[in-house]
C-alpha atoms as a PDB file:
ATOM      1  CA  UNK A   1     127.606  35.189  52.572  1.00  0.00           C
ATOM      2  CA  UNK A   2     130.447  37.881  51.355  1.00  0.00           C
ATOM      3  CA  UNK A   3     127.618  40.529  50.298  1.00  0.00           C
ATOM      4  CA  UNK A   4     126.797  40.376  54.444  1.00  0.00           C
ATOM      5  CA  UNK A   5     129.983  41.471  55.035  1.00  0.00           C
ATOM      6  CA  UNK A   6     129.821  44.868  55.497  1.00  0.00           C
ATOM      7  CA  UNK A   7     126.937  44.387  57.362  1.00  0.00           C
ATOM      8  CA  UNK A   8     128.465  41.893  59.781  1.00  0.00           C
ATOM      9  CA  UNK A   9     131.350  43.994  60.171  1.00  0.00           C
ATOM     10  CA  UNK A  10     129.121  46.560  61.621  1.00  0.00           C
ATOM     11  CA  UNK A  11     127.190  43.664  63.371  1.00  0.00           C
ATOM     12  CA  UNK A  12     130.696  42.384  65.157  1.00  0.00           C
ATOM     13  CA  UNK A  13     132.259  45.922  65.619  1.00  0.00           C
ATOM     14  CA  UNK A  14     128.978  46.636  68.003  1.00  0.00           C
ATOM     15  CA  UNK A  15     129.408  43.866  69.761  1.00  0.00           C
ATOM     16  CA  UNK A  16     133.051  44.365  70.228  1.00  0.00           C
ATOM     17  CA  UNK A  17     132.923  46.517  73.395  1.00  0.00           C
ATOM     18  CA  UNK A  18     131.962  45.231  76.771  1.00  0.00           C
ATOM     19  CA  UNK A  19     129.609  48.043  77.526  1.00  0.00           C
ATOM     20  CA  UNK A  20     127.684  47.365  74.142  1.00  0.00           C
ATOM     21  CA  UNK A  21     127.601  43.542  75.424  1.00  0.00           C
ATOM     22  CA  UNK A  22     125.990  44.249  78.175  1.00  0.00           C
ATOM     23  CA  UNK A  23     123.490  46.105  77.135  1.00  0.00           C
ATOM     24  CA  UNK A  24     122.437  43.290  75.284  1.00  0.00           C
ATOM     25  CA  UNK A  25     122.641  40.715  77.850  1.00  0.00           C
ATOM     26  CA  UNK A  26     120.359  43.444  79.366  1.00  0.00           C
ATOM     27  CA  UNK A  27     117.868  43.657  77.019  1.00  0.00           C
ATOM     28  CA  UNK A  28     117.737  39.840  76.837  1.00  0.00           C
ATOM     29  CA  UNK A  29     115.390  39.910  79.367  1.00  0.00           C
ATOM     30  CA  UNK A  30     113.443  42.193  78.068  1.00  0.00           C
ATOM     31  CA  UNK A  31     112.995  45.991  76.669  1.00  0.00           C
ATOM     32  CA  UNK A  32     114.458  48.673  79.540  1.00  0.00           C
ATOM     33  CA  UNK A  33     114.651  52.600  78.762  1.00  0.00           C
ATOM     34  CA  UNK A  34     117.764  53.931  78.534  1.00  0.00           C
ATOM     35  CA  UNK A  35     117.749  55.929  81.505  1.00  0.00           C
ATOM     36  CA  UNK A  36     117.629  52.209  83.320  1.00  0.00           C
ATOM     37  CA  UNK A  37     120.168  50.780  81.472  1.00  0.00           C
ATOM     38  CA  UNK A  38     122.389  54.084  81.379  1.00  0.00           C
ATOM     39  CA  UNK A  39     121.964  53.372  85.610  1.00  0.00           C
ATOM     40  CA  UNK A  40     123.764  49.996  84.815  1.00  0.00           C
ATOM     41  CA  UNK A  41     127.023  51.189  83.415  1.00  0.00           C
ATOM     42  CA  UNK A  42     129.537  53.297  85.028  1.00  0.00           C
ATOM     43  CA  UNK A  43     129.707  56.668  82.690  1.00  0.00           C
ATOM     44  CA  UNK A  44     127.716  59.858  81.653  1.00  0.00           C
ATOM     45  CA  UNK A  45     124.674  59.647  80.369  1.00  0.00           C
ATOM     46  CA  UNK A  46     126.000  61.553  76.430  1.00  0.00           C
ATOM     47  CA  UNK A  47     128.981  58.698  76.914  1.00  0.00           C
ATOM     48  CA  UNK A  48     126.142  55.972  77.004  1.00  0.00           C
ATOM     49  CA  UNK A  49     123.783  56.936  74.317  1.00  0.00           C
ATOM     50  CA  UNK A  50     126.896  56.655  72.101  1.00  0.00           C
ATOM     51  CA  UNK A  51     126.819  52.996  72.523  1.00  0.00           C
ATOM     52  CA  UNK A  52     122.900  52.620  72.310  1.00  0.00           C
ATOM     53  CA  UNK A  53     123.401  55.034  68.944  1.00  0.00           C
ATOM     54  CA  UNK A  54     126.062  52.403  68.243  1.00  0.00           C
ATOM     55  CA  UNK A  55     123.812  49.497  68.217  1.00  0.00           C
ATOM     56  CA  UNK A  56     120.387  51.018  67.390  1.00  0.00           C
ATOM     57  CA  UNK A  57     122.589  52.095  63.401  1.00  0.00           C
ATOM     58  CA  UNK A  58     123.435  48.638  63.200  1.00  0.00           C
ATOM     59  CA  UNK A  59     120.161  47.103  63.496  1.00  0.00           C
ATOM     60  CA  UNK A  60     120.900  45.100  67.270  1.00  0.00           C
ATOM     61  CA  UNK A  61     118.542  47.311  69.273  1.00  0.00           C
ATOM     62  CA  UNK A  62     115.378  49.021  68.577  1.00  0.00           C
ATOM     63  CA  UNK A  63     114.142  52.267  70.954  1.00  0.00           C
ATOM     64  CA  UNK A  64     111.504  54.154  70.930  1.00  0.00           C
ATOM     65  CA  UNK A  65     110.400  57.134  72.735  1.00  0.00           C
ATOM     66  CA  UNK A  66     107.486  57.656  74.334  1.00  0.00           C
ATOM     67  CA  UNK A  67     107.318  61.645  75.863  1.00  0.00           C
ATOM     68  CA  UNK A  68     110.658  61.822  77.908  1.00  0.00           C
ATOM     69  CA  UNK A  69     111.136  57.695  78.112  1.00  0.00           C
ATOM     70  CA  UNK A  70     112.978  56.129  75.087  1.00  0.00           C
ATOM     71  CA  UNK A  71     112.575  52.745  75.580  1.00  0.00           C
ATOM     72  CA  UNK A  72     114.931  50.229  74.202  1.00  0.00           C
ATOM     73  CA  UNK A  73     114.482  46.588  72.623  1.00  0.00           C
ATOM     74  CA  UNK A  74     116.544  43.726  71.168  1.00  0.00           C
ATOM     75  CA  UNK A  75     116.520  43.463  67.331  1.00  0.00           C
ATOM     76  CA  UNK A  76     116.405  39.150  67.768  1.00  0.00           C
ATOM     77  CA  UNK A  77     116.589  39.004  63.634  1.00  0.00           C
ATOM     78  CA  UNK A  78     119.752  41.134  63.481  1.00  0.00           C
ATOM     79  CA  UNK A  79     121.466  38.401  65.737  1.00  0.00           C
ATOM     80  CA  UNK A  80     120.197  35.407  63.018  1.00  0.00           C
ATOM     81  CA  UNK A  81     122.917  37.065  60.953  1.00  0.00           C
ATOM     82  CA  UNK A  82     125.470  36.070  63.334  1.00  0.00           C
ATOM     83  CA  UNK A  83     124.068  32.597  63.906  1.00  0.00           C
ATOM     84  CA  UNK A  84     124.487  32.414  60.024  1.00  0.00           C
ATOM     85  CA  UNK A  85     127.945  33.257  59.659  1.00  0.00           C
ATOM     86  CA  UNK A  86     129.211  31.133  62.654  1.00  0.00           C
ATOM     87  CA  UNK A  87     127.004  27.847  61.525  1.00  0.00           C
ATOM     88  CA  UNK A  88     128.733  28.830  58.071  1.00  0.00           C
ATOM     89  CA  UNK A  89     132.460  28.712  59.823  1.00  0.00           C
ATOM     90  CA  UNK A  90     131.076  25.674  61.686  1.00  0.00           C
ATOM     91  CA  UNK A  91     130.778  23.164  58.836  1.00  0.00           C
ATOM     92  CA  UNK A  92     134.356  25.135  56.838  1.00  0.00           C
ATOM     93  CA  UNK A  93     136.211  24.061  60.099  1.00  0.00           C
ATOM     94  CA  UNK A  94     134.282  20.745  60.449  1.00  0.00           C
ATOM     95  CA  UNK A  95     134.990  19.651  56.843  1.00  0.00           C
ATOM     96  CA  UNK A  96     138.633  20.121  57.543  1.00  0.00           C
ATOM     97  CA  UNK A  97     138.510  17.863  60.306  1.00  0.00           C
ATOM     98  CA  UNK A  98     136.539  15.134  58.856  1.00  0.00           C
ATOM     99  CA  UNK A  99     139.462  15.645  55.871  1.00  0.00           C
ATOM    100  CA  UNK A 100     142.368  15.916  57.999  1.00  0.00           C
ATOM    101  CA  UNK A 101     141.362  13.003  60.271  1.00  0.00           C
ATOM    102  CA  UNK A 102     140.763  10.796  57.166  1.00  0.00           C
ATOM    103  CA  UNK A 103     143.863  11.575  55.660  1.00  0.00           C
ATOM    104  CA  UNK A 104     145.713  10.656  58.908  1.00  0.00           C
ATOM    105  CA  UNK A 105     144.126   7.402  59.674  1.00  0.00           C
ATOM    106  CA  UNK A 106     144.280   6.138  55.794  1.00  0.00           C
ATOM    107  CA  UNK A 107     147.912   7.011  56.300  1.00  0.00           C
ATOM    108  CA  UNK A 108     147.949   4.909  59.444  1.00  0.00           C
ATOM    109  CA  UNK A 109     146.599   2.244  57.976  1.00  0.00           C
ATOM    110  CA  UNK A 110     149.354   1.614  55.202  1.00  0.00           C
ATOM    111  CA  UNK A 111     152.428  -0.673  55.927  1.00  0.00           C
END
């Protein structure tokens, strides 16, 4: 998992800001073009298309542009990534549980 890092860095940076976030949520639903979800979020359009920029370089969205229409669409592989890394952390945290909960009910257990 360490060579993702860099890459999940990027990943969690993106996701970092609430404007990014909801873009996402956004495009959960389904692909929008920017000028729709630039309609969504309370700044310029230049200040906007820095955080589509943001998470189109590391790999979340996907656009496209079609004449004057760049059309924008979740990357739903990108996000397996994440899924890895946290089910990763999951059974870390859960193995130190199952230890620590051993360790204090063996200990209970002894006059």
């Amino acid at each position: 998992m360490a060579q993702y890092s860099t890459t999940l860095d990027g990943v969690f940076a993106a996701l970092a800001d609430p404007t990014r976030r909801a873009v996402v949520r956004r495009l959960g639903r389904g692909p929008a073009s920017v000028g729709d979800l630039a309609g969504e979020a309370p700044m310029t359009l230049p200040s906007f298309m820095k955080h589509v920029r943001m998470l189109e370089s590391h790999g979340l969205i996907r656009t496209v542009k079609s004449g004057r229409v760049r059309t924008c669409e979740l990357n739903r592989e990108r996000f397996a990534l994440v899924e890895d890394w946290l089910a990763e952390q999951r059974r870390v945290w859960a193995g130190r549980t199952d230890r620590l909960e051993q360790f204090v009910t063996s200990q209970e257990d002894q006059p």
